[in-house]
Protein backbone atom coordinates (compact mmCIF):
# COMPACT_ATOMS: atom_id res chain seq x y z
CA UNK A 1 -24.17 -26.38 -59.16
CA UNK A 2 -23.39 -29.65 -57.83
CA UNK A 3 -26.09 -31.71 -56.18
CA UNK A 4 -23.91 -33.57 -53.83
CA UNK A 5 -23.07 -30.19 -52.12
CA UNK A 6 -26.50 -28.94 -51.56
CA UNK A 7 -29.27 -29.45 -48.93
CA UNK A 8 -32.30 -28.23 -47.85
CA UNK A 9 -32.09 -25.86 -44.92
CA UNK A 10 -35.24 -26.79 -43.02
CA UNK A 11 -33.72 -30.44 -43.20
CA UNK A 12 -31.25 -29.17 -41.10
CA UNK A 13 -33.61 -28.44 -38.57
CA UNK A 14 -32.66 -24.57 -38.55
CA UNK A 15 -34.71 -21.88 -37.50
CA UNK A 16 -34.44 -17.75 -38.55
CA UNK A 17 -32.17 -15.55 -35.79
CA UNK A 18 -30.08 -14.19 -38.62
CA UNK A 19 -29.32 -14.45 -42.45
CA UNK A 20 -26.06 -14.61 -42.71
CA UNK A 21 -26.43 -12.75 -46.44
CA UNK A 22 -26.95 -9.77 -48.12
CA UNK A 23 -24.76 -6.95 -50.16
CA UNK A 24 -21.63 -7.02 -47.86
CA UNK A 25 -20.16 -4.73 -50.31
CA UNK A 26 -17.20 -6.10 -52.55
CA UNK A 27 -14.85 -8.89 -52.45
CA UNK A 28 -11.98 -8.73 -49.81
CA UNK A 29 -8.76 -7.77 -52.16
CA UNK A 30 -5.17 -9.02 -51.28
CA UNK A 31 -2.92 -6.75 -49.95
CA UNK A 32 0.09 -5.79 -51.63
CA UNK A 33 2.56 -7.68 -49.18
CA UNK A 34 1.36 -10.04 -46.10
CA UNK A 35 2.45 -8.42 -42.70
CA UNK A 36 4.98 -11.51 -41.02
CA UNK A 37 4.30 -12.63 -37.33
CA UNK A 38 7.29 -11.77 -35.51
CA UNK A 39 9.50 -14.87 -35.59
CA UNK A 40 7.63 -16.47 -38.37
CA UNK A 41 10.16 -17.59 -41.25
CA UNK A 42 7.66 -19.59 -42.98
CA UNK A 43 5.39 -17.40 -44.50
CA UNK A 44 5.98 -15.32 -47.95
CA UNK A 45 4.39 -13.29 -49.83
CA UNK A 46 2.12 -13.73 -52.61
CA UNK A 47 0.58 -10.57 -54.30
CA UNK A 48 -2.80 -10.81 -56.08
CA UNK A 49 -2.17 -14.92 -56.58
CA UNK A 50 -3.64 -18.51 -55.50
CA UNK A 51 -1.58 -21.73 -55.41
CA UNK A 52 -0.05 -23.07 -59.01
CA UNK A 53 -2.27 -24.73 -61.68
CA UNK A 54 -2.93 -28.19 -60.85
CA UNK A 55 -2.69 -27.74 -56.99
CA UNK A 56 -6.46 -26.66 -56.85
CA UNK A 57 -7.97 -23.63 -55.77
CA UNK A 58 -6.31 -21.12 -52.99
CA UNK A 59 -4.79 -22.23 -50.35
CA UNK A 60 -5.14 -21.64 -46.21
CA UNK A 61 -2.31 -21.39 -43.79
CA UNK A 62 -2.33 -20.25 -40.48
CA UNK A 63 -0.79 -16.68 -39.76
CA UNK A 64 -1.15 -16.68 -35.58
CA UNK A 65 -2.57 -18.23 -33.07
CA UNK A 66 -4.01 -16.74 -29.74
CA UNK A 67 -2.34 -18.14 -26.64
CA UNK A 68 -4.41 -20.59 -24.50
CA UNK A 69 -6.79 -18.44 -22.36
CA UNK A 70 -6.64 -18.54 -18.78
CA UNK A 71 -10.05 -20.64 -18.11
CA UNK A 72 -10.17 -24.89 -17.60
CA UNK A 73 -10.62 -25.32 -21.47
CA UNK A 74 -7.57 -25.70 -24.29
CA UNK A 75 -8.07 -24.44 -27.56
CA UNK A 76 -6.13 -25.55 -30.77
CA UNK A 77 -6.31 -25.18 -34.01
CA UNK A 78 -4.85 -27.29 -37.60
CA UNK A 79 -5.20 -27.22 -40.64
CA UNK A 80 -6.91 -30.29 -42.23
CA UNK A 81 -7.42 -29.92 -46.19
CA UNK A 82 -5.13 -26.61 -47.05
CA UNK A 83 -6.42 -26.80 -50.34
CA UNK A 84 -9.77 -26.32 -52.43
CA UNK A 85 -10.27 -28.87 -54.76
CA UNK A 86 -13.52 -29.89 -56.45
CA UNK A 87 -13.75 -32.83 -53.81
CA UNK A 88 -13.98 -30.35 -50.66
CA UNK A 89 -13.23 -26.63 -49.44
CA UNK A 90 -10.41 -25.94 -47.20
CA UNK A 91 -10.77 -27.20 -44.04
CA UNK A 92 -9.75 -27.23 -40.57
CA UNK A 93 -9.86 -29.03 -36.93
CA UNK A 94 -10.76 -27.45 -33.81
CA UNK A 95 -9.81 -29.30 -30.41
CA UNK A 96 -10.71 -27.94 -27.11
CA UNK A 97 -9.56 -29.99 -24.38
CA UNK A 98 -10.25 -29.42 -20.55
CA UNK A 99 -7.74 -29.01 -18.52
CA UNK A 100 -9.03 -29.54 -15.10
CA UNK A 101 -9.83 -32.13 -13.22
CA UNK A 102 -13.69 -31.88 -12.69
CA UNK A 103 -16.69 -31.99 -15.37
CA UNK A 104 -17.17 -28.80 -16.75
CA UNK A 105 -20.00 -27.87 -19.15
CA UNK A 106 -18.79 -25.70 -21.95
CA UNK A 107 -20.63 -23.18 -24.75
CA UNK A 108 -21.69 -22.15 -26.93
CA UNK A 109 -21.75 -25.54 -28.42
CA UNK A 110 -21.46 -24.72 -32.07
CA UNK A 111 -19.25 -21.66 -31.82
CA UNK A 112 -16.60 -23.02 -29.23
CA UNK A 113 -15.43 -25.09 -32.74
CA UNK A 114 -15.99 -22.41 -35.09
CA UNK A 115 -19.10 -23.74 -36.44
CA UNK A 116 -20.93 -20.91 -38.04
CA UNK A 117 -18.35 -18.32 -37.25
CA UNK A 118 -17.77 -15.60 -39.74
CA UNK A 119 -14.37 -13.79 -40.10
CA UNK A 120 -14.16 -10.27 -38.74
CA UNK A 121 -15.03 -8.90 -42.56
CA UNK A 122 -17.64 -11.22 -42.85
CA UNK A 123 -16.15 -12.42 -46.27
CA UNK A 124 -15.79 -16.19 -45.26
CA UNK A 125 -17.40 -18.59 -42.50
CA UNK A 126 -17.27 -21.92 -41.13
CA UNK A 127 -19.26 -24.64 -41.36
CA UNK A 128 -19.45 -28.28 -39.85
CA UNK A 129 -17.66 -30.56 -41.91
CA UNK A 130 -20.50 -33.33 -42.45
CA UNK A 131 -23.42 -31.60 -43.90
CA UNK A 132 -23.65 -30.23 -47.53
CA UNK A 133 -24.01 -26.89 -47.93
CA UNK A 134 -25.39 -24.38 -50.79
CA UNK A 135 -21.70 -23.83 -52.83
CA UNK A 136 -20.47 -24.90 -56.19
CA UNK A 137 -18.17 -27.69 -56.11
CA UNK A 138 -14.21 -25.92 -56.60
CA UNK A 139 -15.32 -22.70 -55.94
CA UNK A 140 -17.28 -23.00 -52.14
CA UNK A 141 -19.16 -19.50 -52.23
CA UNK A 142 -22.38 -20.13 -50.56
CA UNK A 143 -24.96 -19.44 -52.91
CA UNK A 144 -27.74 -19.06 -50.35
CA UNK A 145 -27.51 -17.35 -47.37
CA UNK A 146 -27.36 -19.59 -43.76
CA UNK A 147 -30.10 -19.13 -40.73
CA UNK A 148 -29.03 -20.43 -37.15
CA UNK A 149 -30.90 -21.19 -34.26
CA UNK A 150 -30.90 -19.13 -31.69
CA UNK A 151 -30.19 -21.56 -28.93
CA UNK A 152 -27.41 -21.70 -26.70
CA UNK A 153 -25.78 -25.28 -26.54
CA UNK A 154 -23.58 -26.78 -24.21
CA UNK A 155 -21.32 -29.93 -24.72
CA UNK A 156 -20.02 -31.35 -21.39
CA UNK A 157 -16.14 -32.20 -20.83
CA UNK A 158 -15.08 -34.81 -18.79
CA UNK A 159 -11.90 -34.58 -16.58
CA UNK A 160 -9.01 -34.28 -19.04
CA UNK A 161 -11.10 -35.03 -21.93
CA UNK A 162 -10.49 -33.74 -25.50
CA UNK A 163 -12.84 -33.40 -28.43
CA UNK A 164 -12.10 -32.27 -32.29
CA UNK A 165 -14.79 -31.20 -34.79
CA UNK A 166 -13.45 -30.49 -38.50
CA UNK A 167 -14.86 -27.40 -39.91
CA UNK A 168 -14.96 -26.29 -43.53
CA UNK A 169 -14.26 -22.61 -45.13
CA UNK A 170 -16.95 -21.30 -47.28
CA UNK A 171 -17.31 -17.75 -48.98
CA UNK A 172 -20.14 -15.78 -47.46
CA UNK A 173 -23.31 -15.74 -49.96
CA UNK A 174 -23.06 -12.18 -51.56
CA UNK A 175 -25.74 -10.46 -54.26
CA UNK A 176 -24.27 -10.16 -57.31
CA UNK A 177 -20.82 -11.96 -56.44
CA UNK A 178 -19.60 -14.37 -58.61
CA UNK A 179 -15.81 -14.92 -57.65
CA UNK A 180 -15.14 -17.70 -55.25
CA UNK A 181 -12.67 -17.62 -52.21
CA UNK A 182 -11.09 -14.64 -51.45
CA UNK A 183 -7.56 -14.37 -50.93
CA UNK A 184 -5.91 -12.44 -48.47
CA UNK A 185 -4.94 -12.25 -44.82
CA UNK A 186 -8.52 -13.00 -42.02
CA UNK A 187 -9.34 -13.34 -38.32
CA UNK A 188 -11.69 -15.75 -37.08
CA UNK A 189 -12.38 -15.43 -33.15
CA UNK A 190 -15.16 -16.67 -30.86
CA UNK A 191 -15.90 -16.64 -26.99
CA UNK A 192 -15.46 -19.66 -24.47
CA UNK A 193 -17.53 -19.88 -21.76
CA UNK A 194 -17.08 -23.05 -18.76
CA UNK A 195 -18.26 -23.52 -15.85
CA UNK A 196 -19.10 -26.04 -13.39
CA UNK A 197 -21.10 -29.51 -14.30
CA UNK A 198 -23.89 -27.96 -11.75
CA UNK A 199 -24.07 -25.41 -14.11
CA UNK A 200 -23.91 -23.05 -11.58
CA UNK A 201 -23.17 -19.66 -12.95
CA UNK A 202 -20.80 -18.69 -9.91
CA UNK A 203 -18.08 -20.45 -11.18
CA UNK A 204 -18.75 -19.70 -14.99
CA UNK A 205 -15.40 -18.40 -16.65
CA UNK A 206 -15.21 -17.34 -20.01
CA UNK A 207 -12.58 -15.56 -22.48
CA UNK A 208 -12.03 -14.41 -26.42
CA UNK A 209 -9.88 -16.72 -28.55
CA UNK A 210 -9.20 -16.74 -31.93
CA UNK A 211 -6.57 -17.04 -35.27
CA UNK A 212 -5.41 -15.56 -38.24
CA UNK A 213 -5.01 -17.71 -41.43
CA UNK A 214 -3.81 -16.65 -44.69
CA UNK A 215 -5.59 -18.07 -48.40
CA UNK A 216 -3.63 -17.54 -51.39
């Protein structure tokens, strides 16, 4: 286990609304051929494998990408670091930007950026980028499970403004699992909420966005 990807999770400051842990059952398999996104040329696919020796560990690509939802804040989504590598896991950037030309207040803080979101199996989950977390260096399954707080934040956009958080992909901490990252096809989604910078909830609009990426 390598120290320099470890830390305490009371130093974190994080209190118990869940544990994000537990027998989940068994480790998400492949499928036998990737389903393409209509007009997507780029994709192939890749039965049962990871990237080539020497290229590190799997992969991430993105599959799809939800249109912009009709509310005053932009998603987007890139990918960062496509590969795992002993240095880091694969990782991504998450922009929202708003697109209207008053201060809106916008939440939930941590999720709007994917921090802390699982994927709808439950087999991987995102974490901010600049903390260390409980996962072997190269193969990024937590090895503990993670607690959040049960708070509801709120990060406040200026007219036009943009802001990017990177996020990195971890394999959810499983009893008796000792494989790292899964491959396969999974979607990650979360809720937007914005509303005005009175905070009045009158003028609170909210919507479902999300992505599919691909590890192999």
């Amino acid at each position: 286990m390598s120290p320099t990807r470890r830390t305490m999770l009371r130093s974190l400051g994080l209190v118990s609304l869940s544990a994000l842990a537990g027998c989940l059952g068994g480790t998400a398999q492949p499928d036998d051929g990737l389903t393409d996104t209509p007009g997507d040329s780029t994709m192939t696919d890749n039965p049962g494998g990871t990237r080539p020796t020497g290229t590190g560990g799997p992969g991430i690509s993105l599959r799809s990408v939800d249109a912009a939802p009709d509310i005053p804040i932009e998603p987007a989504v890139d990918v960062s670091e496509d590969v795992a590598t002993d240095e880091h896991p694969p990782q991504i950037q998450v922009t929202l930007t708003n697109t209207s030309d008053s201060e809106i207040l916008v939440g939930e803080g941590r999720a709007i950026f994917f921090e802390y979101v699982t994927d709808d199996s439950r087999e991987l989950m995102f974490l901010p980028a600049e903390q260390e977390w409980p996962a072997e260096a190269g193969c990024w399954r937590l090895s503990e499970g993670i607690l959040i707080t049960e708070e509801y934040r709120m990060e406040t956009f200026a007219p036009g403004e943009s802001k990017t958080k990177f996020v990195d992909l971890y394999g959810m901490a499983k009893e008796g699992e000792d494989s790292c990252l899964p491959v396969g096809e999974f979607r990650f989604e979360t809720q937007i909420s914005a509303q005005g910078e009175m905070g009045s909830s009158d003028d609170s609009q909210s919507a479902t966005w999300g992505f599919s990426l691909v590890l192999e």
